[in-house]
C-alpha atoms as a PDB file:
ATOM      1  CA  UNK A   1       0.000   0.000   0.000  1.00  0.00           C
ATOM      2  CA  UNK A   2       1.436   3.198  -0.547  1.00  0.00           C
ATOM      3  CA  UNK A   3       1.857   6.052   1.186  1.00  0.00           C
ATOM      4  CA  UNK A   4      -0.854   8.361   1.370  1.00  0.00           C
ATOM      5  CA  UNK A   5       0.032  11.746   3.591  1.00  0.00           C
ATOM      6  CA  UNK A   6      -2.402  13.083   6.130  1.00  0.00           C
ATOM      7  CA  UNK A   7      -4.594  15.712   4.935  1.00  0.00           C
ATOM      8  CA  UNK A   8      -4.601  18.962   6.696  1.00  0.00           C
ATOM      9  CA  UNK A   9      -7.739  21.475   6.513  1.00  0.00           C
ATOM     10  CA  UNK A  10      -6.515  25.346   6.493  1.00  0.00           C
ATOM     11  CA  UNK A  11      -9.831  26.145   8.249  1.00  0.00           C
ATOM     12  CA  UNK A  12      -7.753  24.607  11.566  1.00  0.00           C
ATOM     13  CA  UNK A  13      -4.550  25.773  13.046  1.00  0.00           C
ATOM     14  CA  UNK A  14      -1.918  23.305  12.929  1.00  0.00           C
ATOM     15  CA  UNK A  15       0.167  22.593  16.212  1.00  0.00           C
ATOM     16  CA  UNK A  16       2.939  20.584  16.821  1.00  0.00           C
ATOM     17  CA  UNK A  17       2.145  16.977  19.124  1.00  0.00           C
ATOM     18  CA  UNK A  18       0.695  16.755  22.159  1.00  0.00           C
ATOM     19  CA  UNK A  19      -2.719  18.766  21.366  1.00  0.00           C
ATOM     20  CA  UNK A  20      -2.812  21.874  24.200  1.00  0.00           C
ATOM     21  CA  UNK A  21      -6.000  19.862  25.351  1.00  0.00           C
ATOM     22  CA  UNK A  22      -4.145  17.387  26.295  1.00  0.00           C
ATOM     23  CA  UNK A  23      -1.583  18.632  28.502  1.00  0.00           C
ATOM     24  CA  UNK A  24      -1.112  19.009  31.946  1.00  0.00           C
ATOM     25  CA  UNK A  25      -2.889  22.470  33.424  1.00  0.00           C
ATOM     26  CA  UNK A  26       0.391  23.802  34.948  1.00  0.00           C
ATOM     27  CA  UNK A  27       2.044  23.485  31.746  1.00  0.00           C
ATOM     28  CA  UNK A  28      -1.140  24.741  29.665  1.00  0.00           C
ATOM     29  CA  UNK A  29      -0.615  27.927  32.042  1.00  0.00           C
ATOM     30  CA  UNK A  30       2.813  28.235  30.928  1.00  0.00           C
ATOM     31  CA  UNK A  31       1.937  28.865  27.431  1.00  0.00           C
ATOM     32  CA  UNK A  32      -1.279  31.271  28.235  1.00  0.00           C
ATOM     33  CA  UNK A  33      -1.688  35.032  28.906  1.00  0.00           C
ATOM     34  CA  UNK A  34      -3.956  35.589  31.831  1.00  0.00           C
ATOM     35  CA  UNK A  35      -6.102  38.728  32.792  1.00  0.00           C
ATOM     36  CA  UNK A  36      -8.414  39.289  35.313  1.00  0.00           C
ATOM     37  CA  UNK A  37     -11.487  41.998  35.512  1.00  0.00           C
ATOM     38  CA  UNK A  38     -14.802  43.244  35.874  1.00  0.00           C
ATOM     39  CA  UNK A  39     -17.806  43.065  34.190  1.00  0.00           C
ATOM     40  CA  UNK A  40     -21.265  43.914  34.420  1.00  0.00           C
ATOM     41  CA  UNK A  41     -24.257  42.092  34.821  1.00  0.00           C
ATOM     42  CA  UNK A  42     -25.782  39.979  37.785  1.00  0.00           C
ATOM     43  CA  UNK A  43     -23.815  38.906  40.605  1.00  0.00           C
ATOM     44  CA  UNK A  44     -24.370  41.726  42.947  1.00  0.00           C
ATOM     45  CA  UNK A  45     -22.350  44.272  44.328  1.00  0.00           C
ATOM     46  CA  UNK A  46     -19.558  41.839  44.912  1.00  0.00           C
ATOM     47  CA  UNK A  47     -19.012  41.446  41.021  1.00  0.00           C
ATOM     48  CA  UNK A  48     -18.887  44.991  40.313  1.00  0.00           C
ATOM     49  CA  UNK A  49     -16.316  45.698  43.222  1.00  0.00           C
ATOM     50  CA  UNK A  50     -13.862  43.072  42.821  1.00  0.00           C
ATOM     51  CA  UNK A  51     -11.911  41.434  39.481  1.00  0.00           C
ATOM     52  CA  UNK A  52     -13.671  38.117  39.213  1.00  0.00           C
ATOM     53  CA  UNK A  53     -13.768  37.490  35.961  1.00  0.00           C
ATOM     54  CA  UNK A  54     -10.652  36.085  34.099  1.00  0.00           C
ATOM     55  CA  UNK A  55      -9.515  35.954  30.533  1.00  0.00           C
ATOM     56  CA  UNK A  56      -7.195  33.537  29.204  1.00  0.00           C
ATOM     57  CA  UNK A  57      -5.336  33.644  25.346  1.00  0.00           C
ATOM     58  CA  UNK A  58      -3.062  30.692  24.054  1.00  0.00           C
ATOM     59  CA  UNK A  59      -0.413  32.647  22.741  1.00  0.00           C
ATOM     60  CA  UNK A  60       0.848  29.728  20.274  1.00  0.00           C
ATOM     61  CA  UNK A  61      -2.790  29.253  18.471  1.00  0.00           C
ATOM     62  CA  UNK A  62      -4.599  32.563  19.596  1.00  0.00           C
ATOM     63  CA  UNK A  63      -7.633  30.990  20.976  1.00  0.00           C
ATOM     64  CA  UNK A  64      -9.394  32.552  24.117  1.00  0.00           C
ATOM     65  CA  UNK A  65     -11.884  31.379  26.808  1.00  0.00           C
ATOM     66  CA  UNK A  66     -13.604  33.425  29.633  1.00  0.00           C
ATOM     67  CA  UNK A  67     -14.840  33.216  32.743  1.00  0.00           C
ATOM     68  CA  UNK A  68     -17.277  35.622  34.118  1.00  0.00           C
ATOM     69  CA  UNK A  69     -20.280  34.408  35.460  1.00  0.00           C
ATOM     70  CA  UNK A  70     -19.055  33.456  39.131  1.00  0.00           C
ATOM     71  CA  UNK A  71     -18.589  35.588  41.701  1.00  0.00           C
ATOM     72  CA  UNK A  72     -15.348  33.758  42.562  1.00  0.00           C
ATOM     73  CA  UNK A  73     -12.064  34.387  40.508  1.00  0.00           C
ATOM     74  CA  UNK A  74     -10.889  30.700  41.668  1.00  0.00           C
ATOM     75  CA  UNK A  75     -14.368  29.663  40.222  1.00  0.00           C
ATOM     76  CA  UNK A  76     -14.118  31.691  36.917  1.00  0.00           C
ATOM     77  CA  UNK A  77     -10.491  30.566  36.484  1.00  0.00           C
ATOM     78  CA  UNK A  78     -11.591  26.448  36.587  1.00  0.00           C
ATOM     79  CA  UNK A  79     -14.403  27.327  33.854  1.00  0.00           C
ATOM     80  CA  UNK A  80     -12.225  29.831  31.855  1.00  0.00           C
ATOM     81  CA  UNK A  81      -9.519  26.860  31.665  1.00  0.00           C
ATOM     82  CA  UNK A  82     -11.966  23.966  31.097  1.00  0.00           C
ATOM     83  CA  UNK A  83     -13.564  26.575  28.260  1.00  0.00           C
ATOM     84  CA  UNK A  84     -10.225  26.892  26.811  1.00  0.00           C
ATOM     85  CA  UNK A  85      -9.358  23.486  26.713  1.00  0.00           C
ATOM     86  CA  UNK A  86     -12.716  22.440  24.544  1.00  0.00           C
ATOM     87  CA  UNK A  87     -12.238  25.364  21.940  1.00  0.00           C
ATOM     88  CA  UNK A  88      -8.599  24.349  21.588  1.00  0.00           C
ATOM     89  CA  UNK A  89     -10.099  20.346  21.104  1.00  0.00           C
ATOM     90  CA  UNK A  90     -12.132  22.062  18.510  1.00  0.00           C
ATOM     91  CA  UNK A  91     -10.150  24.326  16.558  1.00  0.00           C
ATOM     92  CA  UNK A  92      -6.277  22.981  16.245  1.00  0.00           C
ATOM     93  CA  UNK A  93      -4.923  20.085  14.984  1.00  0.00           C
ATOM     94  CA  UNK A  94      -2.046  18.302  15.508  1.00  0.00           C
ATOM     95  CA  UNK A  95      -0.666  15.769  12.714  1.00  0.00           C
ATOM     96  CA  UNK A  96      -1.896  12.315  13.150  1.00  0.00           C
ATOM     97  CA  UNK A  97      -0.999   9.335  10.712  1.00  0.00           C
ATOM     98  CA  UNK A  98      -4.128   8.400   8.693  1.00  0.00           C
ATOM     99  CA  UNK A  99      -3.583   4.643   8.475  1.00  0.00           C
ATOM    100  CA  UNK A 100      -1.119   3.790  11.776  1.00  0.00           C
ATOM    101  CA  UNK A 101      -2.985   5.780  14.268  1.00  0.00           C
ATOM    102  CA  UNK A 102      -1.744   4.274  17.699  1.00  0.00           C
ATOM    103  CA  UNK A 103      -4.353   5.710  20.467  1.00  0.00           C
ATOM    104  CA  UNK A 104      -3.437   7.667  23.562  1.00  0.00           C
ATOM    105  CA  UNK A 105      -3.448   5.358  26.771  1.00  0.00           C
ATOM    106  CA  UNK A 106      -6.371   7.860  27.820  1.00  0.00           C
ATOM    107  CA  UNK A 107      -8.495   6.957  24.772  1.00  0.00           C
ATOM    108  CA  UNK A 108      -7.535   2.845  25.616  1.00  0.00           C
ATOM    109  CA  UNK A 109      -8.542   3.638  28.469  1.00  0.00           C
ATOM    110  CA  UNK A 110     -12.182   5.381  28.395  1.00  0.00           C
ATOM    111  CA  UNK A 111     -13.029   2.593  25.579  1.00  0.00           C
ATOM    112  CA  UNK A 112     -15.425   0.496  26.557  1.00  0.00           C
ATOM    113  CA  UNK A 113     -15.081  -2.510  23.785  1.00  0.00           C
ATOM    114  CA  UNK A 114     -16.282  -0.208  20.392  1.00  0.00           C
ATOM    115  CA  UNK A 115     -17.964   2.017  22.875  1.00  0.00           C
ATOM    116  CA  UNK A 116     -16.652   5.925  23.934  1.00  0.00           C
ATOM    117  CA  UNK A 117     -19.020   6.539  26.762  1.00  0.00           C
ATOM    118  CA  UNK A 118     -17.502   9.856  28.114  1.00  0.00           C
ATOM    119  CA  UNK A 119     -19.938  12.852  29.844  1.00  0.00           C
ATOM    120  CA  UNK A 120     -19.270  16.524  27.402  1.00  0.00           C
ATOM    121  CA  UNK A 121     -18.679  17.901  31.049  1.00  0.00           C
ATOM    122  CA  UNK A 122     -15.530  15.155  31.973  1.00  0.00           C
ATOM    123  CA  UNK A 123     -12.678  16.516  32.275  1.00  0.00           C
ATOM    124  CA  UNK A 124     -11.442  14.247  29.505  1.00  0.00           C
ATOM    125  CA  UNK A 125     -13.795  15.511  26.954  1.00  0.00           C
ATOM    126  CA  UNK A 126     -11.362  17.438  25.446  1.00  0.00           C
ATOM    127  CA  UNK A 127      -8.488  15.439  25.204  1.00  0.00           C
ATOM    128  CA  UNK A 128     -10.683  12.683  23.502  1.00  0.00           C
ATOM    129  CA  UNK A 129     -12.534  14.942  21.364  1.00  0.00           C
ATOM    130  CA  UNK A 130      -9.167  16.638  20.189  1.00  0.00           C
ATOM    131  CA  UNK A 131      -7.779  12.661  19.250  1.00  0.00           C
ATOM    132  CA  UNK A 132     -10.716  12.341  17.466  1.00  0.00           C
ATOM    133  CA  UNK A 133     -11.269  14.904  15.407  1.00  0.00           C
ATOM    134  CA  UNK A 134      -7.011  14.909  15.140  1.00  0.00           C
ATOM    135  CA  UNK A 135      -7.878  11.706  12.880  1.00  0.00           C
ATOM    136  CA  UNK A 136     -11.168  12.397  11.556  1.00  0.00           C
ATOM    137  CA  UNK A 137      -9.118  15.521   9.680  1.00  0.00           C
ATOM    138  CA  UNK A 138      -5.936  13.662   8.745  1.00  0.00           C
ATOM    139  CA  UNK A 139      -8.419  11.239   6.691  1.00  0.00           C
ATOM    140  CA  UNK A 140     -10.492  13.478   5.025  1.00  0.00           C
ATOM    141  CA  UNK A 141     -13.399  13.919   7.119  1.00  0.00           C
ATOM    142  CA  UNK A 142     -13.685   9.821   6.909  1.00  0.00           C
ATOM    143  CA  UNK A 143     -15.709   9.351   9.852  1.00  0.00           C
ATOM    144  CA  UNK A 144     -16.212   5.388   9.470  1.00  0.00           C
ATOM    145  CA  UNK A 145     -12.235   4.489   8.906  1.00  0.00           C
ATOM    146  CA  UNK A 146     -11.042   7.195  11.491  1.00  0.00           C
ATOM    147  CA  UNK A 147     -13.474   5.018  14.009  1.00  0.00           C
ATOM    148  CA  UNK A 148     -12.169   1.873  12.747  1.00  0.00           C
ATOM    149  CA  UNK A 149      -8.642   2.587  13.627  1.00  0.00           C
ATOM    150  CA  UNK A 150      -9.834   4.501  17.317  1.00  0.00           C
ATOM    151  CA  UNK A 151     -11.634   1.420  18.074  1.00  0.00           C
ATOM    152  CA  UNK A 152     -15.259   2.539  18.270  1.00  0.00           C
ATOM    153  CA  UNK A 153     -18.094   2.275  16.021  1.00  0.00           C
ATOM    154  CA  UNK A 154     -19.201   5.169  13.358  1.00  0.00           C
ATOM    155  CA  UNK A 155     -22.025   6.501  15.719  1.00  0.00           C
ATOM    156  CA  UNK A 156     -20.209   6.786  18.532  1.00  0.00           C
ATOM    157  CA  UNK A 157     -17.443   8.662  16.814  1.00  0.00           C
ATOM    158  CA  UNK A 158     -20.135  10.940  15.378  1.00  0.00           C
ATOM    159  CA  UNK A 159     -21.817  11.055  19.228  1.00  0.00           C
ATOM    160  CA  UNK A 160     -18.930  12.020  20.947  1.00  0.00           C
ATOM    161  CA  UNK A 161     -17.985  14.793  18.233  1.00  0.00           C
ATOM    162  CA  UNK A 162     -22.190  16.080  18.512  1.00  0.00           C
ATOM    163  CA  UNK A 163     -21.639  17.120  21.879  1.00  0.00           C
ATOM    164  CA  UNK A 164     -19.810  20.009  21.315  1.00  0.00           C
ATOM    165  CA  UNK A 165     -21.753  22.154  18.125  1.00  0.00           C
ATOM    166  CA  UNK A 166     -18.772  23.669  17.118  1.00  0.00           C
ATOM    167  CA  UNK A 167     -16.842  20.717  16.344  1.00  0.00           C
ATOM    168  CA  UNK A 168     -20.268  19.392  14.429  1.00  0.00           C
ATOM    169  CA  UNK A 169     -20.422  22.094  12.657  1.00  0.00           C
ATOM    170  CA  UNK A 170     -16.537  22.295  11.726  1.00  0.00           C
ATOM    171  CA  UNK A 171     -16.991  18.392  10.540  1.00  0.00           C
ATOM    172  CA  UNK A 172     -20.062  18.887   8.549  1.00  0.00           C
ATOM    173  CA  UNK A 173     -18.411  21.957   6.648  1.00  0.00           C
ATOM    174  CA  UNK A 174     -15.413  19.994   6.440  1.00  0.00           C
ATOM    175  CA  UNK A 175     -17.216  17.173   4.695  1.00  0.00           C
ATOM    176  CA  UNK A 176     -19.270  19.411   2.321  1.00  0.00           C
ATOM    177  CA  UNK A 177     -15.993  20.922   1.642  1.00  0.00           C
ATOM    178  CA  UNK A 178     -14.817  17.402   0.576  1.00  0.00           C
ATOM    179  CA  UNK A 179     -17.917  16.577  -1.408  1.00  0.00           C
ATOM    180  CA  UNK A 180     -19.411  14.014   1.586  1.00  0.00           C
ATOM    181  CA  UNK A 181     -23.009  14.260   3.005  1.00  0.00           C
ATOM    182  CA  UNK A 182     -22.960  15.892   6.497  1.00  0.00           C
ATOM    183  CA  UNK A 183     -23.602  14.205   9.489  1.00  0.00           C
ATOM    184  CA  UNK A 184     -26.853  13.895  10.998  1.00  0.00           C
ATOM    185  CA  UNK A 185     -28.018  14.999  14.590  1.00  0.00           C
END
């Protein structure tokens, strides 16, 4: 069989392995700028008095999460970083092989025989969803052969990527991009 390189969408930004959803927190930190403010709304006079809300940017792929709707900074810090790690999942790629994909000992792991059963509010949503969509790019929006070589059937590839509506609606222009039907809901 020859070989066939993986194909890589311009409508993602390309990062070099491990995906930043992936890695630790501490040394996610490392690469992110961090601000902290105020902004209006409900919350009481707390929220208007003290900087509770925090902003974090991933200087290496640009992408930015908030956090603003606690009262807490320690509180809007957990969600801005658990925000940031499921837009990064969603829009960057790192380069997978499209035929010898060897999964992540967190993906052999959360498998359950051709089953992903994983919660969109785990903690490991994003690293899974980032593996998966990693391959469902590098083979051309092939949703049934990237699931044959994670392990898991076609509908629960499509399942876990439905969870999140951006990286649905990423795939499906993807596909139509590449001339396949989308996927349905």
């Amino acid at each position: 069989m020859a070989y066939r390189p993986p194909f890589i969408d311009p409508a993602y930004v390309m990062v070099d392995a491990p995906h930043p959803a992936t890695i630790d927190e501490e040394v996610l930190l490392k690469q992110c700028e961090i601000e902290v403010g105020r902004v209006s709304g409900p919350g009481g006079q707390h929220r208007n008095r003290v900087d509770t809300a925090v902003f974090i940017r991933h200087v290496p792929t640009g992408v930015e999460a908030q956090g603003t709707e606690r009262r807490s900074q320690i509180e809007n810090r957990r969600n801005a970083v658990k925000r940031l790690r499921r837009k990064l999942a969603v829009k960057v790629r790192t380069l997978a092989s499209r035929d010898t994909h060897a999964c992540s000992p967190l993906w052999a792991r959360r498998r359950q025989g051709n089953k992903m059963c994983v919660n969109p509010d785990h903690e490991d949503y994003p690293a899974l969803l980032a593996e998966g969509l990693d391959l469902v790019v590098a083979r051309r929006y092939d949703l049934a052969g990237a699931a044959g070589l994670l392990g898991i059937t076609m509908s629960q590839l499509s399942r876990l990527i439905n969870h999140d509506k951006g990286a649905f609606a990423k795939v499906n222009a993807g596909r139509e991009a590449c001339g396949l039907p989308p996927l349905r809901k």
